[in-house]
Protein backbone atom coordinates (compact mmCIF):
# COMPACT_ATOMS: atom_id res chain seq x y z
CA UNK A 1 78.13 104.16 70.50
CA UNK A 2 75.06 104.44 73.04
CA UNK A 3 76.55 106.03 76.99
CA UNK A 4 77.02 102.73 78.93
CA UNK A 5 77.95 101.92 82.48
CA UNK A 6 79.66 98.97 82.04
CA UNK A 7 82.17 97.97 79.44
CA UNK A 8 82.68 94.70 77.97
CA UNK A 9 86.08 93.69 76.26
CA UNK A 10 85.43 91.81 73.14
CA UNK A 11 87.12 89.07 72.40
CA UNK A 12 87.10 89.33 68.31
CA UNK A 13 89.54 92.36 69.12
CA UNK A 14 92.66 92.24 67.05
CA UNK A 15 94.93 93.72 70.03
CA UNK A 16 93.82 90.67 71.81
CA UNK A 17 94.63 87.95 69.45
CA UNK A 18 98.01 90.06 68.70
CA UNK A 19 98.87 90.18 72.79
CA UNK A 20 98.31 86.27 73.05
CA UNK A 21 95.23 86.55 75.15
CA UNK A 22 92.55 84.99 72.50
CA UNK A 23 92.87 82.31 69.39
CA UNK A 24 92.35 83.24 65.71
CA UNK A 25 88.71 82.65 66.09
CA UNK A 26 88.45 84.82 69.39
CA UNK A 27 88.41 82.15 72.02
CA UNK A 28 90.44 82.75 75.22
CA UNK A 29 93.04 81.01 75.34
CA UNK A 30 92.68 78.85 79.14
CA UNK A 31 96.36 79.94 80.66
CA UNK A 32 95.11 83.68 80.07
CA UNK A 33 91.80 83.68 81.17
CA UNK A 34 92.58 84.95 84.61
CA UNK A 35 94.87 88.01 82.39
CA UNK A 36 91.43 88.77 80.51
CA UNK A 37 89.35 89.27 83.31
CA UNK A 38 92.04 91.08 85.33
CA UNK A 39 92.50 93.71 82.41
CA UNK A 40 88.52 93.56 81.85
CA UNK A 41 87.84 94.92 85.17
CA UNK A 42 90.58 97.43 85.03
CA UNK A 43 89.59 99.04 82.29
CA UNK A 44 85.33 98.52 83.63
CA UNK A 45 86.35 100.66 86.41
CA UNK A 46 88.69 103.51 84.32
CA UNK A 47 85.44 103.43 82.24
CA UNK A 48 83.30 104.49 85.22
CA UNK A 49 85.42 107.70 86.20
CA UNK A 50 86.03 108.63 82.74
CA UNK A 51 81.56 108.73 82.13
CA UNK A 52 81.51 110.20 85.88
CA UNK A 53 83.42 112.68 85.52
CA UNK A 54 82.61 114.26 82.16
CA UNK A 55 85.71 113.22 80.10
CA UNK A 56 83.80 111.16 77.58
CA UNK A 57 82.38 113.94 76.60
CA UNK A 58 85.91 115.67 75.32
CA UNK A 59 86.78 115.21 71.41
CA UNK A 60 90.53 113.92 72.74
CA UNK A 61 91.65 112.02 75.60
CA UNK A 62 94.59 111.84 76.84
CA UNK A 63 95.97 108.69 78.78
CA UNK A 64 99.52 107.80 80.79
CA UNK A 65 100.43 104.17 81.24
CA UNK A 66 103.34 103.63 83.90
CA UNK A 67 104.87 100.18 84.15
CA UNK A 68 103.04 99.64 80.88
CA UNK A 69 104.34 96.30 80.90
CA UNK A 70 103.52 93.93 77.34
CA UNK A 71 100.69 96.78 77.41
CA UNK A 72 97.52 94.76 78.33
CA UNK A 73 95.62 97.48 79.60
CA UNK A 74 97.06 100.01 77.54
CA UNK A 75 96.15 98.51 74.80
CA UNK A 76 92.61 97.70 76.28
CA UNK A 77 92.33 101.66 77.22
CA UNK A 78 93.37 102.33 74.23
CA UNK A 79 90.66 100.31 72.52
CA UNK A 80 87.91 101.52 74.84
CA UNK A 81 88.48 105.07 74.24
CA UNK A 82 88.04 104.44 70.27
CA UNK A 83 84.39 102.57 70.92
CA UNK A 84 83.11 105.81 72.38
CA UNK A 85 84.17 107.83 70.13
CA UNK A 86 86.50 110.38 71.37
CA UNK A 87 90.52 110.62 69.49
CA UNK A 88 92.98 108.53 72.17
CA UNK A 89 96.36 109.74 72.75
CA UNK A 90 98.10 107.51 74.97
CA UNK A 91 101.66 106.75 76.47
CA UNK A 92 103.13 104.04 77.81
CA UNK A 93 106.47 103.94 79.55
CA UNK A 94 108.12 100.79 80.35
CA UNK A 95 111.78 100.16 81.54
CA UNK A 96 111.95 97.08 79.47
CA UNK A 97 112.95 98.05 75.81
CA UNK A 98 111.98 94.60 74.01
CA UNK A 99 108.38 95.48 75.79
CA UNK A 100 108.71 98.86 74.21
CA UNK A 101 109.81 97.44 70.84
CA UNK A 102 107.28 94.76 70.90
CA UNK A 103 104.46 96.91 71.71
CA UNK A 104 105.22 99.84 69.66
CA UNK A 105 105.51 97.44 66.70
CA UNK A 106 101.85 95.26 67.94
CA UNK A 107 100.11 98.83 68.02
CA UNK A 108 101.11 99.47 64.26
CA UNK A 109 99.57 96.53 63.55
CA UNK A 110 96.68 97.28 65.04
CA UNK A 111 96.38 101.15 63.44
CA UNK A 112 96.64 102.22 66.71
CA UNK A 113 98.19 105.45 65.73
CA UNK A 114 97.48 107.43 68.96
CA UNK A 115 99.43 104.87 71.29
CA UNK A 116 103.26 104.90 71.70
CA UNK A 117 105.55 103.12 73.99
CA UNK A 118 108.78 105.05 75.30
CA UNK A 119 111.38 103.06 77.02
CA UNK A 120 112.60 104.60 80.47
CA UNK A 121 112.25 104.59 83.99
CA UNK A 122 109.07 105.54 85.32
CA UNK A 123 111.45 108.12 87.69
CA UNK A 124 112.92 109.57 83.96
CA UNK A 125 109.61 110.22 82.22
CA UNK A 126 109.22 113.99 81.75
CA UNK A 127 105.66 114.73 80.97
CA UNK A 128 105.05 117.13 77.55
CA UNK A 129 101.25 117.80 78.18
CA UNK A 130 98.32 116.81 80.37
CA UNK A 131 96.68 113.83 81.02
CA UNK A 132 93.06 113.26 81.45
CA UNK A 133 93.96 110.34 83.23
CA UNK A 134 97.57 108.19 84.86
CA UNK A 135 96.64 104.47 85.19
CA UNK A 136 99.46 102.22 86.58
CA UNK A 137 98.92 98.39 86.75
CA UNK A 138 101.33 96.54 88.99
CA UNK A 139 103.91 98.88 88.34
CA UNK A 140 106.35 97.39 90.60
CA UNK A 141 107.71 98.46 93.81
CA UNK A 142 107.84 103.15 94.18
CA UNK A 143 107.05 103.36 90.25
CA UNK A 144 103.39 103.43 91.50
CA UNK A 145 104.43 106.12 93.35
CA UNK A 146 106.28 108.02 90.34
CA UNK A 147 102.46 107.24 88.72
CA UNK A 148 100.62 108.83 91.24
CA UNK A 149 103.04 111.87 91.40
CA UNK A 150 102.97 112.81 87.70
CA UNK A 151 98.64 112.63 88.04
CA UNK A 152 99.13 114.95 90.88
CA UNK A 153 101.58 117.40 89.04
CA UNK A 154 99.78 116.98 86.59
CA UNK A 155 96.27 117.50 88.43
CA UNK A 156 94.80 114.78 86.45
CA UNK A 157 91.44 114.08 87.15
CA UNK A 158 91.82 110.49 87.48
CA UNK A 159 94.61 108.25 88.87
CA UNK A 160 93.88 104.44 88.98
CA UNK A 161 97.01 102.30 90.53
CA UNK A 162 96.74 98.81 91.18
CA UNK A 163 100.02 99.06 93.64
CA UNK A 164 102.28 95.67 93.06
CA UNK A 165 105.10 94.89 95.79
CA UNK A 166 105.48 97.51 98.18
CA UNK A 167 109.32 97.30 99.45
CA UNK A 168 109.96 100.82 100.58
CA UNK A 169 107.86 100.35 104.32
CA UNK A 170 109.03 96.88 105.15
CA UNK A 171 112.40 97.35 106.19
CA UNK A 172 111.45 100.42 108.27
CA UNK A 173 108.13 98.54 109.97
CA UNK A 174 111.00 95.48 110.66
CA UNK A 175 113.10 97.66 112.54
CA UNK A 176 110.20 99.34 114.28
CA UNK A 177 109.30 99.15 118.16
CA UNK A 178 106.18 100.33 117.44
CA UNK A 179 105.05 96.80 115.61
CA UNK A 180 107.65 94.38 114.88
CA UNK A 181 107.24 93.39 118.75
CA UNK A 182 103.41 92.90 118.12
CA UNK A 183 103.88 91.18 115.03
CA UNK A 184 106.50 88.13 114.64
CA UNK A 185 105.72 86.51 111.24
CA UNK A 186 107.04 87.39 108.52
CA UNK A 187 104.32 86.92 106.33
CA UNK A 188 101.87 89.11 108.56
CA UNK A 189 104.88 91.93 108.69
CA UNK A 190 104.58 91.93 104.69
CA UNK A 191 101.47 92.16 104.57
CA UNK A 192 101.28 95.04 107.15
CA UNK A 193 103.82 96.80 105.16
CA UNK A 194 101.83 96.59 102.16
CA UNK A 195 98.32 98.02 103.80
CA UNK A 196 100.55 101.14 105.54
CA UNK A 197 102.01 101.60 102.05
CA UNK A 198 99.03 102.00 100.18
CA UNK A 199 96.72 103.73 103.02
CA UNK A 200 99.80 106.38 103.51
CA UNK A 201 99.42 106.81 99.39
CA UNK A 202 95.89 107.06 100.28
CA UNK A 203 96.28 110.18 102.24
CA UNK A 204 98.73 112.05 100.40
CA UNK A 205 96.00 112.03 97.27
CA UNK A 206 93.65 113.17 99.80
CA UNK A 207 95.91 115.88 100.52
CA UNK A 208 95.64 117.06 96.88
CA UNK A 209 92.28 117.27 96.78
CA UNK A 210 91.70 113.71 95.39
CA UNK A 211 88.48 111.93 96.31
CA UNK A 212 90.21 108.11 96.62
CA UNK A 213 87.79 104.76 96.65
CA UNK A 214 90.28 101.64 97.59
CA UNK A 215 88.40 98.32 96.01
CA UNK A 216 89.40 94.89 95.55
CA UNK A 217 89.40 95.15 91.96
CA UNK A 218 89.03 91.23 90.76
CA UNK A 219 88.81 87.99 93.25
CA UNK A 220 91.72 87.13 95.16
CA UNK A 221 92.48 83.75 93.13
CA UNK A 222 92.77 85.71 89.49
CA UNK A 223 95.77 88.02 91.06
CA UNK A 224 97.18 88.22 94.57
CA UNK A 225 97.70 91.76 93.78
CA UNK A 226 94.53 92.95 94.15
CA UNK A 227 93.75 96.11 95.26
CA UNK A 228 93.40 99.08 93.40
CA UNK A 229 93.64 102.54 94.48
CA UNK A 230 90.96 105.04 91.78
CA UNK A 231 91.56 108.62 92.59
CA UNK A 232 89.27 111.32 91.18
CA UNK A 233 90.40 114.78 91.56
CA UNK A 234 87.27 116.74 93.29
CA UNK A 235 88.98 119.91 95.22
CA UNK A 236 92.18 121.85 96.01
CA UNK A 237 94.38 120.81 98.57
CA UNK A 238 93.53 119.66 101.82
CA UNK A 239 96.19 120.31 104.63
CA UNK A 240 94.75 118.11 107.01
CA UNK A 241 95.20 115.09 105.30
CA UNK A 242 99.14 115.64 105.17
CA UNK A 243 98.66 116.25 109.20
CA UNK A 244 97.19 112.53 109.49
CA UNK A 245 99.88 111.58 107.54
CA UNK A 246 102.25 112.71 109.57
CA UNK A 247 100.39 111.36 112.43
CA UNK A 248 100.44 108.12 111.04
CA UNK A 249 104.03 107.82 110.41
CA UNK A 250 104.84 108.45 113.67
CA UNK A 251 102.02 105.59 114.69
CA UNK A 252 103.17 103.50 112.34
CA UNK A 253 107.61 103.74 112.75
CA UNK A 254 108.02 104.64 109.28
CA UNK A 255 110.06 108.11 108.77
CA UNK A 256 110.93 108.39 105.30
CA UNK A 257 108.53 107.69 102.53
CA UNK A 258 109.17 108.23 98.76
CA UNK A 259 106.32 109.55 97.20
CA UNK A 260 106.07 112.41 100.60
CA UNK A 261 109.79 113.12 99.02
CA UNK A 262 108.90 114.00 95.66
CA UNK A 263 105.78 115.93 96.58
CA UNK A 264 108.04 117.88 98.65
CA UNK A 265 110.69 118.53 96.01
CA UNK A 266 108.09 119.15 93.26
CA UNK A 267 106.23 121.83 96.02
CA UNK A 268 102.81 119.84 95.93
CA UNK A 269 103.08 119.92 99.53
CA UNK A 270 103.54 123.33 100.95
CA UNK A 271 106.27 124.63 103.07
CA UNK A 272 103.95 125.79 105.73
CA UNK A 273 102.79 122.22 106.35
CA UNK A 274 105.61 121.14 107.25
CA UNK A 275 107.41 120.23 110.69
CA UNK A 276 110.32 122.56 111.83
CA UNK A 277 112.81 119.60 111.03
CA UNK A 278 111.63 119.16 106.90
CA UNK A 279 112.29 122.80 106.46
């Protein structure tokens, strides 16, 4: 297959027909045209990094799916990686066992033989090997944040996360001086919480050495969920990112924040950059 920038799902796929996304004769079905060009774009912009940064080139690749869901753009990933020519190995962890079942069994039928689904908790996933890549699609709630802390252990050299509801901030921004007396809707406090969420995930990739682009990854009225975070690892770490984060909690009224926690605990963030009080 010739080097291309841009990747095109094709509808005559059989993963496609099998995940209920397109008709026996390769027509979209209407209710799921929205789904196809959500997971189109996805896996257009995974396809990017993975030319950019040299993977394409390898003979294997090597692919985590968190909150893999019925596997849309796993299976999509899955089916990319096979059109330019390199031997997928891909795993998908989802909570939900019928999901598991269901797409273990739809990726037999497909001769998919590189792709399993494992049912656990994103949090209970212990990683046997690299990854080239972690992708998470609306993995909901802090499993985008177990995602983006196995790529990091990991030092994968991409991380794409398209963050879904971000519960963890709100409470502490509700309860906070600094802008629950500035803001008074609820609506606007969500979606405040959501922005410091994914701009305080933002930094703690930077502090890894991560080179992060945040886009709107498809128009507003195929997904509210939007935005996706693509991470590309470029350098070591950075300490002065994890200062602005700390900065920026303070700014912000937010004191505890998962994914800081677990790069703590797993010693991605060192013990000399941290305050007096964390040690």
């Amino acid at each position: 297959m010739k080097k291309q920038t841009k990747y095109k799902l094709d509808t005559s796929d059989i993963f496609l027909r099998e995940l209920g996304i397109t008709n026996g004769d390769g027509s979209i079905r209407p209710k799921m045209a929205k789904k196809f060009k959500q997971i189109g774009r996805f896996v257009e912009l995974l396809s990017e990094r993975i030319i950019l940064t040299g993977i394409s080139k390898q003979s294997t690749v090597k692919i985590l799916d968190i909150g893999a869901g019925k596997g849309y753009v796993t299976f999509a990933t899955y089916k990319y990686l096979l059109d330019i020519g390199v031997m997928p190995i891909v795993d998908a962890v989802e909570s939900r066992e019928n999901l598991t079942i269901d797409g273990n069994r739809t990726a037999k039928i497909c001769g998919f033989d590189g792709l399993t689904f494992y049912n656990l908790q994103a949090e209970d996933y212990a990683p046997k090997h690299y990854y080239d890549a972690v992708i998470s699609l609306h993995a909901c709630d802090t499993a985008t944040d177990d995602a983006l802390l196995i790529g990091m252990n990991k030092r994968s050299r991409i991380i794409v996360s398209a963050p879904c509801c971000q519960k963890e901030i709100l409470p502490q921004v509700k309860n906070s001086k600094v802008l629950s007396k500035f803001i008074q809707n609820g609506l606007f406090l969500h979606k405040m919480a959501d922005l410091i969420t994914d701009n305080a995930r933002v930094m703690l990739l930077q502090s890894q050495g991560y080179k992060v682009d945040v886009i709107d990854f498809v128009a507003s009225e195929h997904s509210p969920k939007n935005t996706m975070l693509i991470a590309t690892k470029r350098r070591g770490k950075q300490e002065k990112y994890y200062d602005q984060f700390k900065s920026y909690k303070k700014e912000n009224g937010f004191e505890t924040f998962k994914l800081e926690d677990m790069m703590i605990q797993s010693k991605l963030i060192d013990t000399q950059w941290l305050d007096g009080d964390r040690q």
